[in-house]
N, C-alpha and C. Protein backbone atom coordinates (compact mmCIF):
# COMPACT_ATOMS: atom_id res chain seq x y z
N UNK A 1 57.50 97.05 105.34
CA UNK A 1 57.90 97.65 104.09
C UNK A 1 59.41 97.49 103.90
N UNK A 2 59.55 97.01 102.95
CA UNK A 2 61.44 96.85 102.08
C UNK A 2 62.05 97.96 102.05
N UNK A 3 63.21 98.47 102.67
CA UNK A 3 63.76 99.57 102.67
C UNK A 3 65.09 99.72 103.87
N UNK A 4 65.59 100.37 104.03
CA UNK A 4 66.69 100.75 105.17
C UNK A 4 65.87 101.24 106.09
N UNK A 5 66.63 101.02 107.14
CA UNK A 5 66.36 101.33 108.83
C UNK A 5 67.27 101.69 108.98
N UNK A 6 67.47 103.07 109.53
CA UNK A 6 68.59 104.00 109.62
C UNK A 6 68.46 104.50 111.22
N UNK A 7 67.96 103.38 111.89
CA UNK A 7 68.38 103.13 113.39
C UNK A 7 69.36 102.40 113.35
N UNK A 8 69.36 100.97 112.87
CA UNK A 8 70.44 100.24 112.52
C UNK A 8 71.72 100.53 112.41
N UNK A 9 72.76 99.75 112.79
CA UNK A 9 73.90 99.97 112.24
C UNK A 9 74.53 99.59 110.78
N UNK A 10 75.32 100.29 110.04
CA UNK A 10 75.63 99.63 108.79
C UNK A 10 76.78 98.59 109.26
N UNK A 11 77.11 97.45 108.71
CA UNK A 11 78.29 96.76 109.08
C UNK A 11 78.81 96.76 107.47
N UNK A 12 80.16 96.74 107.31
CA UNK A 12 80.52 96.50 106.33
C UNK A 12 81.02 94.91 105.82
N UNK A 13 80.89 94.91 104.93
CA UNK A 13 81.18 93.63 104.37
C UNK A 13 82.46 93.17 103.78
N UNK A 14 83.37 92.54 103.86
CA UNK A 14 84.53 92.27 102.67
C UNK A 14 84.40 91.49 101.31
N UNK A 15 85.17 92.06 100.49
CA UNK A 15 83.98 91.50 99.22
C UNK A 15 85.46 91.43 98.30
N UNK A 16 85.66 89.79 97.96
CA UNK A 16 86.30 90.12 96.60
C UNK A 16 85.74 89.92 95.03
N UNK A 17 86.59 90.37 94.22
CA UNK A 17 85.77 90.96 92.87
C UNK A 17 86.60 89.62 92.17
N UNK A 18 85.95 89.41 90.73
CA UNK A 18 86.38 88.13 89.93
C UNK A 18 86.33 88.63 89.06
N UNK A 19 87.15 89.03 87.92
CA UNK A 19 86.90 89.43 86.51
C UNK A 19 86.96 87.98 85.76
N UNK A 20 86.26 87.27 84.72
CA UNK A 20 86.45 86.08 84.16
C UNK A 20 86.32 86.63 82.59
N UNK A 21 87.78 87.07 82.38
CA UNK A 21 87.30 87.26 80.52
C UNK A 21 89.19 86.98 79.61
N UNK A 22 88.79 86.42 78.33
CA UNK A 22 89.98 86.10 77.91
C UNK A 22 90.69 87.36 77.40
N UNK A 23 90.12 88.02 77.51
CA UNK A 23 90.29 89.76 76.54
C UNK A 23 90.76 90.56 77.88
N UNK A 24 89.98 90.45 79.20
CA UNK A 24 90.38 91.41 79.68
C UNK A 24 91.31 91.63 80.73
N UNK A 25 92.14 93.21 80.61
CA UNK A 25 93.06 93.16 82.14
C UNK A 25 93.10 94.31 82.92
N UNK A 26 94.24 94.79 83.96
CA UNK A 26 93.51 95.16 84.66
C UNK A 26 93.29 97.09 84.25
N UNK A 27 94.06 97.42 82.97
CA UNK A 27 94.03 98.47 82.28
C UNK A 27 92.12 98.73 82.07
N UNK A 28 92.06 97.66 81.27
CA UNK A 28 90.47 97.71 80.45
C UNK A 28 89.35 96.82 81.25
N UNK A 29 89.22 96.68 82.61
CA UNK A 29 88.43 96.22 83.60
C UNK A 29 87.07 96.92 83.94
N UNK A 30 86.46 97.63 83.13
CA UNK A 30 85.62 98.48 83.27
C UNK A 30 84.68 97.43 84.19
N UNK A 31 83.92 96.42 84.54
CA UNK A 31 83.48 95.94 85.07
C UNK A 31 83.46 95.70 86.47
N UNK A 32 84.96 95.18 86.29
CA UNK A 32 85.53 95.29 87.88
C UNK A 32 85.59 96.28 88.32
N UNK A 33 85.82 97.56 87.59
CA UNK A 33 86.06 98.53 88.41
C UNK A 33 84.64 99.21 88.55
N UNK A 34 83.88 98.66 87.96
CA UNK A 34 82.66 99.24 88.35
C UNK A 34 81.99 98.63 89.73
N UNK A 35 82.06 97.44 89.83
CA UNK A 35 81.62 96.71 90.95
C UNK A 35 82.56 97.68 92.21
N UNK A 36 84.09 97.68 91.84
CA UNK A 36 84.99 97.97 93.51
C UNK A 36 84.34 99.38 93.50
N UNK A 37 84.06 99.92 92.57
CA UNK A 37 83.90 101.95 92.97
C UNK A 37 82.22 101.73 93.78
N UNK A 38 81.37 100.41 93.07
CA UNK A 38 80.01 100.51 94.08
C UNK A 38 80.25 99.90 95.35
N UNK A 39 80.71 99.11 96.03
CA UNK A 39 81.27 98.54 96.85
C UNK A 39 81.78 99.58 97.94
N UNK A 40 82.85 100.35 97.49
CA UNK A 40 83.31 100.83 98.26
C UNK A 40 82.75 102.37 98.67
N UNK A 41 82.22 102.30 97.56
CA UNK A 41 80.86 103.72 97.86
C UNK A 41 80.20 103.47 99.04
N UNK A 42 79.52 102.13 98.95
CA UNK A 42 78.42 101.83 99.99
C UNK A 42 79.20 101.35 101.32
N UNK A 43 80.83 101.61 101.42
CA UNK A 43 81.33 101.59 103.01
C UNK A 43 81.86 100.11 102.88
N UNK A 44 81.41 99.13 101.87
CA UNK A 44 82.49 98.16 102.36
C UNK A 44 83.77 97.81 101.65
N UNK A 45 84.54 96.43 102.13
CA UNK A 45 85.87 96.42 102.06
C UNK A 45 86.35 96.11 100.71
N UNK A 46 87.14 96.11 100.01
CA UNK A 46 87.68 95.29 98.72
C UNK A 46 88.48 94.70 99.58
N UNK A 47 88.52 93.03 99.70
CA UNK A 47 89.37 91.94 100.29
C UNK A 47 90.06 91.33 99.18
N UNK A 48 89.82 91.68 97.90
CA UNK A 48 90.86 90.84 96.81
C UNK A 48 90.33 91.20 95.27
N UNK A 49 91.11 91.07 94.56
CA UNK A 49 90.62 91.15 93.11
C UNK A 49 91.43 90.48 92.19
N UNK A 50 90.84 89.91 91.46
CA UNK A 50 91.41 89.07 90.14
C UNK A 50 91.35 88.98 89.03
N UNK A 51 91.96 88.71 88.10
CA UNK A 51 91.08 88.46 86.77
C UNK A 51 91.65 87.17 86.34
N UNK A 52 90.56 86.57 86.12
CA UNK A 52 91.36 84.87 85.25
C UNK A 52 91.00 84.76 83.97
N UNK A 53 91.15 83.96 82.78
CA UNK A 53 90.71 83.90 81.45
C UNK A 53 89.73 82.84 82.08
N UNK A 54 89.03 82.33 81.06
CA UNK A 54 87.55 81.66 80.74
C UNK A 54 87.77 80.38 80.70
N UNK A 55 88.39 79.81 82.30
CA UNK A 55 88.70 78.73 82.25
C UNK A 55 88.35 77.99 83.61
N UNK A 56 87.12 76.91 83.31
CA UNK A 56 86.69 76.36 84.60
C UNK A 56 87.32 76.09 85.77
N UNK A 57 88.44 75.53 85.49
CA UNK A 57 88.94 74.75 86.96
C UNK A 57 89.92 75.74 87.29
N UNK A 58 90.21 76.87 86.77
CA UNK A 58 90.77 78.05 87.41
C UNK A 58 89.57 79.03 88.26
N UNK A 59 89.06 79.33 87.57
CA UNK A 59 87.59 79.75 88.00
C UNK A 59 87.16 79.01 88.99
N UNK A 60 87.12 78.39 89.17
CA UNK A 60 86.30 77.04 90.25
C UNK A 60 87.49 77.36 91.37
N UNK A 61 88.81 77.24 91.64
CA UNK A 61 89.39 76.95 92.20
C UNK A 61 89.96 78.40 93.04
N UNK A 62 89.54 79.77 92.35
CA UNK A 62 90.13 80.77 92.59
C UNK A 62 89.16 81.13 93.79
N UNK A 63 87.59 80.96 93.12
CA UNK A 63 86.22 81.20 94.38
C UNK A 63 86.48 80.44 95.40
N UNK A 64 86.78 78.88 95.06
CA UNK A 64 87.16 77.83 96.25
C UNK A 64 88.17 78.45 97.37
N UNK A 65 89.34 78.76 96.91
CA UNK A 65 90.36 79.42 97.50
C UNK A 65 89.57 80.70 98.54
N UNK A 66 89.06 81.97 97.61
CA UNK A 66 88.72 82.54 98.62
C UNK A 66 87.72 82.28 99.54
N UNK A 67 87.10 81.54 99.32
CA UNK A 67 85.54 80.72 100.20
C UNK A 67 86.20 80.47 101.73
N UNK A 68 87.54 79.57 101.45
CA UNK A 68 88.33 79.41 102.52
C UNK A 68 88.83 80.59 103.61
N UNK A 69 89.15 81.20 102.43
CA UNK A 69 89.78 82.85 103.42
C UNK A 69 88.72 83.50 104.36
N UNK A 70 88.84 83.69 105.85
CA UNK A 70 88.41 84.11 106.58
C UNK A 70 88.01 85.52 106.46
N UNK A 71 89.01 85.74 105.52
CA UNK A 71 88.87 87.56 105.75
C UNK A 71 88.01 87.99 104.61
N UNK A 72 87.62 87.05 103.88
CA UNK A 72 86.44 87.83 102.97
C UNK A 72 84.66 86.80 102.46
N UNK A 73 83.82 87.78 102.87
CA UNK A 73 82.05 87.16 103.49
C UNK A 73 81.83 87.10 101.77
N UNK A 74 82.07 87.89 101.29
CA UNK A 74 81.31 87.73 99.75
C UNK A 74 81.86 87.48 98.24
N UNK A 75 82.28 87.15 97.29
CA UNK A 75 83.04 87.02 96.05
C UNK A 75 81.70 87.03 95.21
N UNK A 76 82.01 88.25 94.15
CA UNK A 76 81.44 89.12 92.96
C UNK A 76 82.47 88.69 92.00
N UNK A 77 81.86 87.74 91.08
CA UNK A 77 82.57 87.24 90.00
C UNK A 77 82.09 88.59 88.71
N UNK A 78 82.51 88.60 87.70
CA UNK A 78 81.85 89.25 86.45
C UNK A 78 82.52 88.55 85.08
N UNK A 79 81.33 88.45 84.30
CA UNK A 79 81.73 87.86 82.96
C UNK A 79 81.51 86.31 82.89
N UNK A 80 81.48 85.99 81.67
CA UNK A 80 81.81 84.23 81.46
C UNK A 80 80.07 83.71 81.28
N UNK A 81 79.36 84.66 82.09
CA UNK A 81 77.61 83.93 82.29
C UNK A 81 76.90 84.03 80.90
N UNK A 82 78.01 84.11 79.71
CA UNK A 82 76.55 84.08 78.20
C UNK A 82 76.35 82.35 78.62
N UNK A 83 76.06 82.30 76.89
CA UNK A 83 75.73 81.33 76.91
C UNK A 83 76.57 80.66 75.80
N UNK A 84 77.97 81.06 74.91
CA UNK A 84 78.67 80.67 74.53
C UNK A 84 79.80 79.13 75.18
N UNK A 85 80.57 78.72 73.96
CA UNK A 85 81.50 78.04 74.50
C UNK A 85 82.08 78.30 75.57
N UNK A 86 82.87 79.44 75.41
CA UNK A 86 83.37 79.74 76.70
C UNK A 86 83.52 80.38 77.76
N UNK A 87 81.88 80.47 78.03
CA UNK A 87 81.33 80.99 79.28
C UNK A 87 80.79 79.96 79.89
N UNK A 88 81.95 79.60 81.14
CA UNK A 88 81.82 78.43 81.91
C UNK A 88 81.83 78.96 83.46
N UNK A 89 81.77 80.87 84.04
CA UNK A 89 81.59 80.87 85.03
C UNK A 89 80.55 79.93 86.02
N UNK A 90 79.63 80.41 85.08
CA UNK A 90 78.10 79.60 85.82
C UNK A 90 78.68 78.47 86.50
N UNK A 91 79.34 77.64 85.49
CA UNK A 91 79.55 76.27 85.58
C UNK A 91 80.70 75.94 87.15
N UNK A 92 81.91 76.88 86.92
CA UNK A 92 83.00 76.55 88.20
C UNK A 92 81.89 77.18 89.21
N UNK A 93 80.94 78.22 89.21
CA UNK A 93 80.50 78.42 91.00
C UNK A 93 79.56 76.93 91.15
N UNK A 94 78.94 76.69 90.36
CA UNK A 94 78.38 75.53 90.54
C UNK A 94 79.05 74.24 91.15
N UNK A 95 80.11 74.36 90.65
CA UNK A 95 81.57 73.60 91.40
C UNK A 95 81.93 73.58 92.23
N UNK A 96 81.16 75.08 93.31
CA UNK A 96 81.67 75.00 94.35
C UNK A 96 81.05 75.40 95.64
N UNK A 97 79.44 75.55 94.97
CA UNK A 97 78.44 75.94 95.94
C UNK A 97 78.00 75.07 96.82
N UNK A 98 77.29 74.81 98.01
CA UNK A 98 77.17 74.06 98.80
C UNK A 98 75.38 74.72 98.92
N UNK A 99 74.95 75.54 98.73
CA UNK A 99 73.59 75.65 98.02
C UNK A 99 73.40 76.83 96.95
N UNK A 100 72.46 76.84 95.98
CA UNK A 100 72.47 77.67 95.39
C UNK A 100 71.57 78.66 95.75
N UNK A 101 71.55 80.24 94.97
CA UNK A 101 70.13 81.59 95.83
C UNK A 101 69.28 81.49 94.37
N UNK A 102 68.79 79.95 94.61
CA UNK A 102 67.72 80.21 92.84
C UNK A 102 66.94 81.47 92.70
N UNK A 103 66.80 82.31 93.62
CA UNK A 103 66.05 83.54 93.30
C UNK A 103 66.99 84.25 93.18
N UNK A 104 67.79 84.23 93.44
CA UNK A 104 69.57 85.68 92.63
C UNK A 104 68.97 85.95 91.65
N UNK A 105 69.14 84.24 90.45
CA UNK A 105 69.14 84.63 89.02
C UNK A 105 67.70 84.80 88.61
N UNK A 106 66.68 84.37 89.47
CA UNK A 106 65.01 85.23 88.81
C UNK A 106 64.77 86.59 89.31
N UNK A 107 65.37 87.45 90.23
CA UNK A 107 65.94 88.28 90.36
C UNK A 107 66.14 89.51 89.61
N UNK A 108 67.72 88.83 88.80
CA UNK A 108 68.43 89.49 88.10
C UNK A 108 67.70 89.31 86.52
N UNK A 109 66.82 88.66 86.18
CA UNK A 109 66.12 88.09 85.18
C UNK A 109 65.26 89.29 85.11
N UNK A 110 64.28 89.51 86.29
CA UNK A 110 63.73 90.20 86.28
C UNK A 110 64.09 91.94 85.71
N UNK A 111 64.76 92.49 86.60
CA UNK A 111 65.86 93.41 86.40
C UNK A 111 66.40 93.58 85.34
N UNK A 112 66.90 92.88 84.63
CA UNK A 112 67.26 92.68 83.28
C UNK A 112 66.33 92.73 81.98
N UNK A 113 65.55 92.08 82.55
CA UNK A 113 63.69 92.91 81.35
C UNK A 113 63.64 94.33 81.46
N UNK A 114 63.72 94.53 82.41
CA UNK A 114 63.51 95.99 82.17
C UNK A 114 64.03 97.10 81.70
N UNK A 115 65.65 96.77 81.39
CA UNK A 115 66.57 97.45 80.82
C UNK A 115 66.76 96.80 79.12
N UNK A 116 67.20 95.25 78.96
CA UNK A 116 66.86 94.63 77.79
C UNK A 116 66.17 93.85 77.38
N UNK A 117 65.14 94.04 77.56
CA UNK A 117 63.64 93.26 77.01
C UNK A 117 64.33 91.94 77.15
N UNK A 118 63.65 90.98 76.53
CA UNK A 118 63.65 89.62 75.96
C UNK A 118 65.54 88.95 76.15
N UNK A 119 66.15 90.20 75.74
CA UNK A 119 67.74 89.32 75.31
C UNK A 119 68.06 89.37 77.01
N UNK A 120 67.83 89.63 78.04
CA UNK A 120 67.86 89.01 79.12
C UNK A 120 67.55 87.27 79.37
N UNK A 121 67.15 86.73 78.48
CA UNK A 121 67.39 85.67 79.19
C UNK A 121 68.56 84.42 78.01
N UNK A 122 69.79 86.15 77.71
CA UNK A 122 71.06 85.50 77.40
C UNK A 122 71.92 85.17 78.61
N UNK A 123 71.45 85.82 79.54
CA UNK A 123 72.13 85.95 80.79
C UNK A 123 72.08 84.89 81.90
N UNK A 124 72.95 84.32 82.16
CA UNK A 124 72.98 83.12 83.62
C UNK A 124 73.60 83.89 84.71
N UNK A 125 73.48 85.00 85.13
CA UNK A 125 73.49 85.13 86.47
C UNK A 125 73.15 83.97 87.76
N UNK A 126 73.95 84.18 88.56
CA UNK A 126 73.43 82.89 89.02
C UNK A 126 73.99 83.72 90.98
N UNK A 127 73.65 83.17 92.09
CA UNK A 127 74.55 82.88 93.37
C UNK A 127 74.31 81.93 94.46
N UNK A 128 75.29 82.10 95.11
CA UNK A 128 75.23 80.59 96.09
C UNK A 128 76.07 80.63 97.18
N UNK A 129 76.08 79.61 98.17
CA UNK A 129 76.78 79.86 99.29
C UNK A 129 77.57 78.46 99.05
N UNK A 130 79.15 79.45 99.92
CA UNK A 130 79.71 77.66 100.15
C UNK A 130 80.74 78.09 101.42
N UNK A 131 81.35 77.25 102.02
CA UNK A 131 82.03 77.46 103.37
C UNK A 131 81.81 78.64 104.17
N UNK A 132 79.93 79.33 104.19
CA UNK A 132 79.84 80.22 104.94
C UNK A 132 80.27 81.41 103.76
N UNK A 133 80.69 81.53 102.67
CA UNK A 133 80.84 82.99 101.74
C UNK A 133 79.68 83.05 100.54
N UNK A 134 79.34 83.80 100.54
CA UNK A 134 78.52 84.44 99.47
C UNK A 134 78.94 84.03 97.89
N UNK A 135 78.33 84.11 97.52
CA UNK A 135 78.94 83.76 96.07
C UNK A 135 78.13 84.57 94.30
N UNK A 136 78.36 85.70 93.89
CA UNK A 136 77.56 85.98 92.88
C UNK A 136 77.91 86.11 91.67
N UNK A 137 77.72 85.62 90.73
CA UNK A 137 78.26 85.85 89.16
C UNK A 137 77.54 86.80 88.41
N UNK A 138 77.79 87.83 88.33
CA UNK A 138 76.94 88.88 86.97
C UNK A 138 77.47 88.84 85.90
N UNK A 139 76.70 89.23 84.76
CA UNK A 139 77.03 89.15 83.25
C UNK A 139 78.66 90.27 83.30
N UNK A 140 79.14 90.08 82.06
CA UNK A 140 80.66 90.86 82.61
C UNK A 140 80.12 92.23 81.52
N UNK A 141 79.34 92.90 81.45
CA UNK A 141 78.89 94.81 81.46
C UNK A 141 78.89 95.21 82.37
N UNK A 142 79.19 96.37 82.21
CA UNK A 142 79.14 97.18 83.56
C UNK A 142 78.09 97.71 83.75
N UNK A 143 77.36 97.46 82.36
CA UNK A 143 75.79 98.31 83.20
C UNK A 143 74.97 96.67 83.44
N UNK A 144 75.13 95.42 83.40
CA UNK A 144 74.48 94.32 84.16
C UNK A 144 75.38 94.79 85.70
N UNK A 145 76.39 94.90 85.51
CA UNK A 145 77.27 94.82 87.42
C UNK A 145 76.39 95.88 88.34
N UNK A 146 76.01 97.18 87.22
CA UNK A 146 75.50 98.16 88.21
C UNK A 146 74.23 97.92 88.57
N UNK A 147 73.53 97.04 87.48
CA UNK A 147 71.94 96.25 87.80
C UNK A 147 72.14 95.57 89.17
N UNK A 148 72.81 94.53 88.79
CA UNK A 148 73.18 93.17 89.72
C UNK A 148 73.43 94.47 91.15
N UNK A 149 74.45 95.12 90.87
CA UNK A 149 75.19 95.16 92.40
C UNK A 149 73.89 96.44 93.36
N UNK A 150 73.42 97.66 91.94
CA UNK A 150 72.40 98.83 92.94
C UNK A 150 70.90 97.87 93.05
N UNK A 151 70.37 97.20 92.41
CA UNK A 151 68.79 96.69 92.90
C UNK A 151 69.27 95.49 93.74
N UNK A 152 70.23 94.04 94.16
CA UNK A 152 70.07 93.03 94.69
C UNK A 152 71.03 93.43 95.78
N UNK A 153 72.07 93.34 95.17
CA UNK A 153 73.55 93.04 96.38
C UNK A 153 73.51 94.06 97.12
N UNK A 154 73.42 95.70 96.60
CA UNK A 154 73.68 96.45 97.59
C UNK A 154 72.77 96.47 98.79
N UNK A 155 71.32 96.63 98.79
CA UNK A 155 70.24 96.40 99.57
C UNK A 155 70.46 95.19 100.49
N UNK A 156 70.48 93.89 99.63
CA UNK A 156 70.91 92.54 100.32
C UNK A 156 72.21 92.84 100.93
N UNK A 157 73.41 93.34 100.67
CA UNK A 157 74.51 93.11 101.79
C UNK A 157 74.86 94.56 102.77
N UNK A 158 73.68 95.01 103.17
CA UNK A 158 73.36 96.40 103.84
C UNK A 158 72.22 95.69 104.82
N UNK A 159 72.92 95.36 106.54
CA UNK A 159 72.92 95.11 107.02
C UNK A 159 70.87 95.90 108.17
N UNK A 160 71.38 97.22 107.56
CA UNK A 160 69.70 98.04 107.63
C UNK A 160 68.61 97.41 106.77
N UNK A 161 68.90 96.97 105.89
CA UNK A 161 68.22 96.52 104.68
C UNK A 161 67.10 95.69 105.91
N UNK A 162 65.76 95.98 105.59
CA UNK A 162 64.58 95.11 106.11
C UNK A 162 63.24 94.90 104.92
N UNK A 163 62.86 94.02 104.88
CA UNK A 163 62.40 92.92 106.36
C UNK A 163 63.79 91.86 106.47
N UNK A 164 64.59 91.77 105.33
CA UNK A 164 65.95 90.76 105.84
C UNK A 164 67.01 90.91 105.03
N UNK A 165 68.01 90.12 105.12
CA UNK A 165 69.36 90.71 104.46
C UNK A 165 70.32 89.84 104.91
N UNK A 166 71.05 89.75 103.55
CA UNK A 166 71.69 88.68 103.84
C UNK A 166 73.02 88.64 104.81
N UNK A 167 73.20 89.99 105.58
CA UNK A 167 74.39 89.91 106.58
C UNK A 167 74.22 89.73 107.92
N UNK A 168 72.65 89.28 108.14
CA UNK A 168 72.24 89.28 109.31
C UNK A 168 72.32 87.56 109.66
N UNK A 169 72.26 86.52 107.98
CA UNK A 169 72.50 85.36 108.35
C UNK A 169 73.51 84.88 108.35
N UNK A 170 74.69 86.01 107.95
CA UNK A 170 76.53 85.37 107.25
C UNK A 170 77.05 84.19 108.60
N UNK A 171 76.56 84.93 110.18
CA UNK A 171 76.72 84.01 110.85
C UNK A 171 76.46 82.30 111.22
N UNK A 172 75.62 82.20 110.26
CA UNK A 172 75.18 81.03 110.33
C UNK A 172 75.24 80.35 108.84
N UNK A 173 75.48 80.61 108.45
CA UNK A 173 75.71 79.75 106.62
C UNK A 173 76.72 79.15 107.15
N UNK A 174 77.87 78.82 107.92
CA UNK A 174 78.18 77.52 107.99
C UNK A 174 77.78 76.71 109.39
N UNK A 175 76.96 76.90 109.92
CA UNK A 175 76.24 76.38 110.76
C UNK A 175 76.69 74.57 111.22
N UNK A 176 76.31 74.36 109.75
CA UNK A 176 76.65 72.94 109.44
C UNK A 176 77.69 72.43 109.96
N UNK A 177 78.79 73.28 109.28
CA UNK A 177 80.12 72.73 109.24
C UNK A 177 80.95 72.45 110.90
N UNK A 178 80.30 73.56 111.58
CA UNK A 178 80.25 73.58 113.16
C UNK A 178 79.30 72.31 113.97
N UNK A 179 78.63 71.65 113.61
CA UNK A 179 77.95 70.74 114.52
C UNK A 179 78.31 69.37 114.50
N UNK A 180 78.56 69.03 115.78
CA UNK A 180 78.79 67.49 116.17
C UNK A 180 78.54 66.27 115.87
């Protein structure tokens, strides 16, 4: 049965946050700050936070950057995933994934029916792994972040979380990059 094991230990996670909007900063971040207040509720770290405007190869390059950084397992983008001109998040993690979690976004699809019928599938949620870090984009509301982050991420990066979870494999997502 799916649920916590509270024999387990919790491990915490380091997690940085991505705001991607041309409008927003860090006054009117309701998003971001919704993601760092769930985050840090559930015991883990804030390792960084940003906000960039709606621009691919900044976007692409900011996740790239932290992917590299040792000191943080996960990056929570928000915003950019409509389906307008210039919502090109989808597009930079795609830029920089090394595989994608095609079930994130059927997932969050799901999840998203149930709160907004049908106009859920305005939404490209999407996540993926690349140099060993996590990678997730949610729509930029704060009530998609609190979808995205209380039904998938929090369960998934809560180390009790069974039958599996994704901090039990962080050790091995770059597996690859280690072999001879």
């Amino acid at each position: 049965m799916a649920g916590i094991d509270k024999s387990k230990t919790f491990v915490p996670v380091r997690i940085a946050v991505l705001t991607v909007s041309d409008t927003r900063t860090t006054v009117d971040d309701k998003s971001g700050d919704t993601l760092v207040a769930r985050l840090e509720a559930a015991g883990h770290k804030l390792a960084a936070r940003n906000i960039l405007p709606d621009d691919r190869k900044a976007v692409a390059e900011q996740l790239a950057a932290w992917c590299r950084n040792p000191d943080i397992d996960v990056v929570i983008s928000t915003g950019g995933t409509g389906l307008t001109g210039r919502d090109v998040t989808v597009e930079a993690h795609r830029d920089v994934y090394e595989k994608e979690i095609e079930a994130f976004s059927t997932v969050f699809t799901i999840i998203s029916m149930e709160k907004v019928g049908t106009s859920a599938v305005q939404s490209r949620a999407c996540g993926g792994v690349a140099n060993g870090t996590y990678l997730f984009a949610l729509p930029g509301s704060p009530g998609a972040c609190k979808d995205g982050w209380d039904a998938i991420l929090a369960p998934q990066l809560d180390a009790r979380h069974r039958p599996c979870n994704f901090v039990e494999i962080m050790p091995r997502l770059d597996e690859h990059l280690r072999r001879k």
